[in-house]
N, C-alpha and C. Protein backbone atom coordinates (compact mmCIF):
# COMPACT_ATOMS: atom_id res chain seq x y z
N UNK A 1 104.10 -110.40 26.78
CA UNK A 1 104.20 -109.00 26.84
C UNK A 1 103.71 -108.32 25.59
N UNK A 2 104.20 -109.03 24.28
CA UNK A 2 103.23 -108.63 23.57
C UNK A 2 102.02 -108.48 23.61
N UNK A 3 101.00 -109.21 23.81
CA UNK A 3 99.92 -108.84 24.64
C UNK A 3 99.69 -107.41 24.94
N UNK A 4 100.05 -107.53 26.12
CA UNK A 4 99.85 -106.02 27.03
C UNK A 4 100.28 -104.60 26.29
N UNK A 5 101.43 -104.81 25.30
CA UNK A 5 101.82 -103.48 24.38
C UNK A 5 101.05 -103.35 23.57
N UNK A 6 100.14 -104.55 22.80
CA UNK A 6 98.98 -104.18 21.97
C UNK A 6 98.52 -103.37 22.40
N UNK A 7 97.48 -104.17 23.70
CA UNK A 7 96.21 -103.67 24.71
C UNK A 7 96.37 -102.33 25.06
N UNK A 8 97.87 -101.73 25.46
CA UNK A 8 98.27 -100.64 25.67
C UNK A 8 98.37 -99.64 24.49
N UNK A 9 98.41 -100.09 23.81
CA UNK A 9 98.67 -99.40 22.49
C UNK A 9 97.20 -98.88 21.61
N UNK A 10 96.22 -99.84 22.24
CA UNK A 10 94.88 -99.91 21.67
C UNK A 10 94.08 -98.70 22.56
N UNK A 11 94.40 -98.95 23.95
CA UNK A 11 93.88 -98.60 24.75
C UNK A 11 94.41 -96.57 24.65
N UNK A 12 95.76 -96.33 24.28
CA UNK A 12 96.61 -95.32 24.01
C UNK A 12 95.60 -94.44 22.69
N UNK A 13 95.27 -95.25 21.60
CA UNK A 13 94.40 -94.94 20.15
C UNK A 13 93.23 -94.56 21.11
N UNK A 14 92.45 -95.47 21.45
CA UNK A 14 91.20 -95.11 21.78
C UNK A 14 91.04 -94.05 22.73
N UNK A 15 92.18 -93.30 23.59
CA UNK A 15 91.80 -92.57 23.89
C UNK A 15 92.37 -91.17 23.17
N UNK A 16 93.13 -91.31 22.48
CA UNK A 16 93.48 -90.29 21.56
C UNK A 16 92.01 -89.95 20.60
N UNK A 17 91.53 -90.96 20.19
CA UNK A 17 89.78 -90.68 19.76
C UNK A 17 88.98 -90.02 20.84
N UNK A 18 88.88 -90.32 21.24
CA UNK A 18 88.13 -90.05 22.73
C UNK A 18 88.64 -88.32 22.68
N UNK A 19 89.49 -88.27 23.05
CA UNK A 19 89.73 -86.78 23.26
C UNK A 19 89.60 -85.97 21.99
N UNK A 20 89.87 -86.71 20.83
CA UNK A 20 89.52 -86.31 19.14
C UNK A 20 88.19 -85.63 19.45
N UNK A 21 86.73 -86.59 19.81
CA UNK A 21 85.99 -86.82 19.34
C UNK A 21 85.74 -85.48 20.50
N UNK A 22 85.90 -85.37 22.24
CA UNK A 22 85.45 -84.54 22.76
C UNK A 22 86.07 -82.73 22.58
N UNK A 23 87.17 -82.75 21.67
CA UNK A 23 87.45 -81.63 21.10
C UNK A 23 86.60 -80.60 19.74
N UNK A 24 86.35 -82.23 19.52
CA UNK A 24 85.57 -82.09 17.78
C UNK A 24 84.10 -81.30 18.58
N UNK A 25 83.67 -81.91 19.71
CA UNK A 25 82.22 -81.55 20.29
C UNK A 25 82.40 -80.17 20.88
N UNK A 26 83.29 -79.70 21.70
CA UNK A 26 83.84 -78.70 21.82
C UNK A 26 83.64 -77.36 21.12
N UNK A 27 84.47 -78.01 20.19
CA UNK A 27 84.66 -76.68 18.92
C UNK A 27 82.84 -76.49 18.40
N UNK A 28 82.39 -77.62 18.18
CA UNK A 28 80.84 -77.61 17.70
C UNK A 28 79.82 -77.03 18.27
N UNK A 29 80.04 -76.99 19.80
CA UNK A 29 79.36 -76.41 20.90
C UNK A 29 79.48 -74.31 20.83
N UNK A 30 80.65 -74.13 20.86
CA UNK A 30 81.64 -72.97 20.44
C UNK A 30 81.12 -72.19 19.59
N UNK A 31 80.98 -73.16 18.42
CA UNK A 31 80.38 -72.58 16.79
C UNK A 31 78.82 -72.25 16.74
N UNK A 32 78.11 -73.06 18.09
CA UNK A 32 76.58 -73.03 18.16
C UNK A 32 76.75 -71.96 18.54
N UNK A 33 77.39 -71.81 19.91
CA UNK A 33 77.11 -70.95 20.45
C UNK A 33 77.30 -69.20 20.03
N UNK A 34 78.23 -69.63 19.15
CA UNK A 34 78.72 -68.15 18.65
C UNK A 34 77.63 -67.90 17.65
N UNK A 35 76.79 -68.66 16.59
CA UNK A 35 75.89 -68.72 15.74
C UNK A 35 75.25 -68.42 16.20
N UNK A 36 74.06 -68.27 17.77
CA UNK A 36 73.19 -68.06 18.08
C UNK A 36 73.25 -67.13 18.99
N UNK A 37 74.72 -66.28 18.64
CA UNK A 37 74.40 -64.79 19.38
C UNK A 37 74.59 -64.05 18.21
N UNK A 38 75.52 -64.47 17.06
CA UNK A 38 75.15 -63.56 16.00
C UNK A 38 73.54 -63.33 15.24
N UNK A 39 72.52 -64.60 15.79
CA UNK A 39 71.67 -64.80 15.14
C UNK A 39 70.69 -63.81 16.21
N UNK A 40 71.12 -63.87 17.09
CA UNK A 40 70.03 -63.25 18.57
C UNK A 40 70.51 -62.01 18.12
N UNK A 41 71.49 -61.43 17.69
CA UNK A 41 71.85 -59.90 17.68
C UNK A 41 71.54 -59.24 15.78
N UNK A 42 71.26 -60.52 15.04
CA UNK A 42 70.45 -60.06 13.91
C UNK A 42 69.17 -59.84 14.03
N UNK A 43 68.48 -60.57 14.88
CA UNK A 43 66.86 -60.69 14.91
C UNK A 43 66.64 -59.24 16.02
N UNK A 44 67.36 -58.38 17.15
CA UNK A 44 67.32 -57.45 17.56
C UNK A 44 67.31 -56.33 16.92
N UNK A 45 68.81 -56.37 15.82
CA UNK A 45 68.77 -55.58 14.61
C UNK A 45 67.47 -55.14 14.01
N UNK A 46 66.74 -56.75 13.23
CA UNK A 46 65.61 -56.28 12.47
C UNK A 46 64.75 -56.02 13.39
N UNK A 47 64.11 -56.52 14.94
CA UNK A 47 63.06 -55.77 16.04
C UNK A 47 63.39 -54.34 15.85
N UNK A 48 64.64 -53.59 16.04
CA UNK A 48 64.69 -52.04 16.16
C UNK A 48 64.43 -51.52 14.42
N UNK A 49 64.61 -51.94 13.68
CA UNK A 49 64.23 -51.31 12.63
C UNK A 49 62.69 -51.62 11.95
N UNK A 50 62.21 -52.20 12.43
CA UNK A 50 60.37 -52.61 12.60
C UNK A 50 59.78 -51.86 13.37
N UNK A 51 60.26 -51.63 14.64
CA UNK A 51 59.95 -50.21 15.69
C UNK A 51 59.79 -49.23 14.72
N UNK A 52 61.04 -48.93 14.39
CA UNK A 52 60.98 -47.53 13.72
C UNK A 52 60.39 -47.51 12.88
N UNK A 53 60.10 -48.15 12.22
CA UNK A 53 59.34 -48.64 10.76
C UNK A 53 57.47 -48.35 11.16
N UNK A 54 57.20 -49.32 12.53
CA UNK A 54 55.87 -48.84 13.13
C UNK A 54 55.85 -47.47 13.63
N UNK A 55 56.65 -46.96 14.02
CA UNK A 55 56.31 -45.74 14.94
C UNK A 55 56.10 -44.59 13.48
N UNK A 56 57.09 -44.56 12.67
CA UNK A 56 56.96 -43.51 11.17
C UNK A 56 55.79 -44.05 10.84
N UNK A 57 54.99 -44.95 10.49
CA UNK A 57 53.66 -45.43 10.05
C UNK A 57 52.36 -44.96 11.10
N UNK A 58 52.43 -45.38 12.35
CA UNK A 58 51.93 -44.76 13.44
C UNK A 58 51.84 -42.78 13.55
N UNK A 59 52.79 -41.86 13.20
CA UNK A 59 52.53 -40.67 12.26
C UNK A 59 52.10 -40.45 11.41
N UNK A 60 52.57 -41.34 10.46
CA UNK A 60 51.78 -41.31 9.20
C UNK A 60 49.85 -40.99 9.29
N UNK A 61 49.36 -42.50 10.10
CA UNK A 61 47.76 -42.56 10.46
C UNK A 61 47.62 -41.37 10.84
N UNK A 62 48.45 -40.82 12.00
CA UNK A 62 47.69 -39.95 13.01
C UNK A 62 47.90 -38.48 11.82
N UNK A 63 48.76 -38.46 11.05
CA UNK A 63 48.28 -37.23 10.08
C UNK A 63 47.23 -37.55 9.18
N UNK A 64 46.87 -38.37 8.74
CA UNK A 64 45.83 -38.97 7.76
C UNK A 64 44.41 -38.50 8.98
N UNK A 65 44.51 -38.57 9.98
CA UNK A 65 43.20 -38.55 10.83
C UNK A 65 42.94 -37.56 10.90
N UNK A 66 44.36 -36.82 11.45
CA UNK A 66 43.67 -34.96 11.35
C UNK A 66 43.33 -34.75 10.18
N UNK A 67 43.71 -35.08 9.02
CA UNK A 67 43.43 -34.37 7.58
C UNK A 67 41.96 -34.45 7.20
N UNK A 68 41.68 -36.01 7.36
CA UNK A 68 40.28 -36.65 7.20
C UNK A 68 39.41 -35.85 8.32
N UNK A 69 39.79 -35.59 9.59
CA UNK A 69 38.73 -34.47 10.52
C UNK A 69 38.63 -33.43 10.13
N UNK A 70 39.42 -32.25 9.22
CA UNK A 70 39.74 -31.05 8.52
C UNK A 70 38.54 -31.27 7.35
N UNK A 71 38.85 -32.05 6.41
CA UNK A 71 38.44 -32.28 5.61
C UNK A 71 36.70 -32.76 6.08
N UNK A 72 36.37 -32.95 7.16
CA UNK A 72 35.32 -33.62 7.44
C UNK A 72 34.41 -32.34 8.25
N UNK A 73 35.32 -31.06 8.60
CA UNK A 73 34.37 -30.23 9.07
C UNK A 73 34.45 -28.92 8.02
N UNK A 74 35.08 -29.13 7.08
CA UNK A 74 35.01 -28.78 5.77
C UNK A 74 33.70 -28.85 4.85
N UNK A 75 33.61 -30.30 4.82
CA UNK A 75 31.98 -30.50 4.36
C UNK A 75 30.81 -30.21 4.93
N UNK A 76 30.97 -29.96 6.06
CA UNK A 76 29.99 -29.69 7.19
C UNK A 76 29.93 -28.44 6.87
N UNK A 77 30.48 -27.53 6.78
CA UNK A 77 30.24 -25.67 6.57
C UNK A 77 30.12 -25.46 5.34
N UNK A 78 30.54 -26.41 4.55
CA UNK A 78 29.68 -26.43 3.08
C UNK A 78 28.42 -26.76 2.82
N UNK A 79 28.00 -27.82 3.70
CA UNK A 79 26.57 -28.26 3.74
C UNK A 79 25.84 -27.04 4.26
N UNK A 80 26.07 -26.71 5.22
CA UNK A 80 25.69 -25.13 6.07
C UNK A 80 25.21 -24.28 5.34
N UNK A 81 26.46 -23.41 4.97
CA UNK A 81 26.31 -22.50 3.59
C UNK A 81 25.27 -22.96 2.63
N UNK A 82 24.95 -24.27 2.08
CA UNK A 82 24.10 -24.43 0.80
C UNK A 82 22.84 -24.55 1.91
N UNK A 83 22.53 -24.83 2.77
CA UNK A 83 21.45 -25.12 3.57
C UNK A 83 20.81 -23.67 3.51
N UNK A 84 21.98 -23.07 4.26
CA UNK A 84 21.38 -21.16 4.39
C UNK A 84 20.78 -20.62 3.08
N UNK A 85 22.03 -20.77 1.93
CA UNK A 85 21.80 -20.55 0.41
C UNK A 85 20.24 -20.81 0.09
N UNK A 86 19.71 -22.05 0.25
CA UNK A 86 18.00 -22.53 -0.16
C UNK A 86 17.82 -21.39 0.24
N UNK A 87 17.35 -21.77 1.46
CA UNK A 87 16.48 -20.52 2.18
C UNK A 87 16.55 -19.31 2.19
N UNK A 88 17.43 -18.03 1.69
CA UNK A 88 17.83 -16.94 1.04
C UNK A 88 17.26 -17.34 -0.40
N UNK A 89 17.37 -18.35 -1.05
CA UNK A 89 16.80 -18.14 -2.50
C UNK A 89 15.93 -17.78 -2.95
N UNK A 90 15.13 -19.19 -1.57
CA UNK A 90 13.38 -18.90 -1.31
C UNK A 90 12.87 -17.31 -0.88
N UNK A 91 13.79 -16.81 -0.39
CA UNK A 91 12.98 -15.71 -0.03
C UNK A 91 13.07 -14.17 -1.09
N UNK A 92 14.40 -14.26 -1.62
CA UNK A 92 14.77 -13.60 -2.81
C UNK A 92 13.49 -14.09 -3.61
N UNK A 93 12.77 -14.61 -3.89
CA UNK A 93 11.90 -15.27 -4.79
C UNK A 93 10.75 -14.99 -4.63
N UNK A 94 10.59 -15.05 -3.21
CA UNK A 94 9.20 -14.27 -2.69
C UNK A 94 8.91 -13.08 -2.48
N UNK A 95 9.59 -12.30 -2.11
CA UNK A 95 10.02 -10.75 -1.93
C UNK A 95 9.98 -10.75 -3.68
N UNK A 96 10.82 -11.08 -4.50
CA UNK A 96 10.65 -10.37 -6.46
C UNK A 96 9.24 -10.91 -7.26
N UNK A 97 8.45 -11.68 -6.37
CA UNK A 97 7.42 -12.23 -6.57
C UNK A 97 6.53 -11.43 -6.01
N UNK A 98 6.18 -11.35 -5.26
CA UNK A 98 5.51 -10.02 -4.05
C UNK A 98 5.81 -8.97 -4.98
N UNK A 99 6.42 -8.32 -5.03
CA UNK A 99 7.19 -7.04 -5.83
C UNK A 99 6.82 -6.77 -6.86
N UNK A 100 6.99 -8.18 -7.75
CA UNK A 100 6.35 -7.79 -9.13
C UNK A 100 4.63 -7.96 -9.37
N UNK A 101 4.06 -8.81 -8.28
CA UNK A 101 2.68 -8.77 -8.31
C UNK A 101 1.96 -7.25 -8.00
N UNK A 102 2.85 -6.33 -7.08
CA UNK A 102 2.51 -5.24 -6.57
C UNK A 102 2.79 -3.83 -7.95
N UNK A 103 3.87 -4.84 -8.58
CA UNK A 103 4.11 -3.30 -9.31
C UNK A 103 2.91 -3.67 -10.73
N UNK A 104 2.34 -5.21 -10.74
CA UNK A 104 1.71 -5.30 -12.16
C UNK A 104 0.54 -4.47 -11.69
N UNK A 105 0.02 -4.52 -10.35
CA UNK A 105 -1.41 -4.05 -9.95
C UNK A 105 -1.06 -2.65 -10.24
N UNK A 106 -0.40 -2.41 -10.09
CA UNK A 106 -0.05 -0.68 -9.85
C UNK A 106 -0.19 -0.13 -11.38
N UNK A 107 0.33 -1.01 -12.18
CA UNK A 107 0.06 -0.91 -13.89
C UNK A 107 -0.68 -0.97 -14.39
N UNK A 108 -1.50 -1.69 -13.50
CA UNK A 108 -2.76 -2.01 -14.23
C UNK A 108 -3.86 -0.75 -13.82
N UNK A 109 -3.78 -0.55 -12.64
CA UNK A 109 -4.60 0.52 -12.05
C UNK A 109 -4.16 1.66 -12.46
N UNK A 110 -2.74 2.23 -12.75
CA UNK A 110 -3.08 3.66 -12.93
C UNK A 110 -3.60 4.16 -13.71
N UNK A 111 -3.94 3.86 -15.34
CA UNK A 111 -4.71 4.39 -16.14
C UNK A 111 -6.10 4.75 -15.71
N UNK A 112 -6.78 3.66 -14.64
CA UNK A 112 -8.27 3.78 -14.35
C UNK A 112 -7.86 5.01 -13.63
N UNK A 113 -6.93 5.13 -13.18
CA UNK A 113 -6.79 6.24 -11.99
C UNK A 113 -6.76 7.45 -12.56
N UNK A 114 -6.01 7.97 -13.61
CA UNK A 114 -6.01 9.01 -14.20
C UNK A 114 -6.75 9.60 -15.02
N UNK A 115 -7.90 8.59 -15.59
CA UNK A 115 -8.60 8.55 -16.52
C UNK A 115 -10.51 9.41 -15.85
N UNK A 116 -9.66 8.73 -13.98
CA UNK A 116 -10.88 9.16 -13.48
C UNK A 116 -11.08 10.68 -12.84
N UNK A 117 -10.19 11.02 -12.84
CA UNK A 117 -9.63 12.22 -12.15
C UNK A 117 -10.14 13.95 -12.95
């Protein structure tokens, strides 16, 4: 009978391990699992604040674009203006050129003119 109270006794341990060991797995399973919803609900966290992070940056460009189009038909009516500007210069130039060739002749001639009279 000794015998059998060992065997029983062995058999009593080993399953007290046994249930040790499937409690121990348990709790481990538990701890994953709770780890990888705090970890799934950090990585959501940082997705929504990267959103927001793109979308304020995404304003950002789209004011930089209007500014750069402002700024871009800006230079264009400046180019304009100096384009027109030449060509008014040129002609201011020709007209006081004309003008003064007309008034030297006129200087030059009136003495013959009066002289002949």
């Amino acid at each position: 009978m000794e015998r059998g109270s060992a065997a029983a006794a062995a058999a009593a341990a080993a399953a007290s391990t046994a249930a040790s060991a499937a409690a121990a797995a348990a709790q481990a399973v538990n701890q994953a699992a709770a780890s990888a919803a705090t970890s799934h609900a950090l990585v959501q966290r940082d997705l929504g604040k990267m959103e927001g992070q793109i979308g304020a940056m995404k304003e950002r460009i789209g004011a930089l674009v209007d500014e750069s189009n402002k700024t871009t038909q800006a230079l264009t009516e400046i180019n304009l203006t100096l384009s027109e500007a030449k060509g008014g210069w040129k002609m201011f130039l020709m007209v006081g050129g004309f003008s003064a060739a007309i008034g030297g002749l006129i200087a030059k001639f009136i003495p013959f003119l009066m002289n002949r009279g």
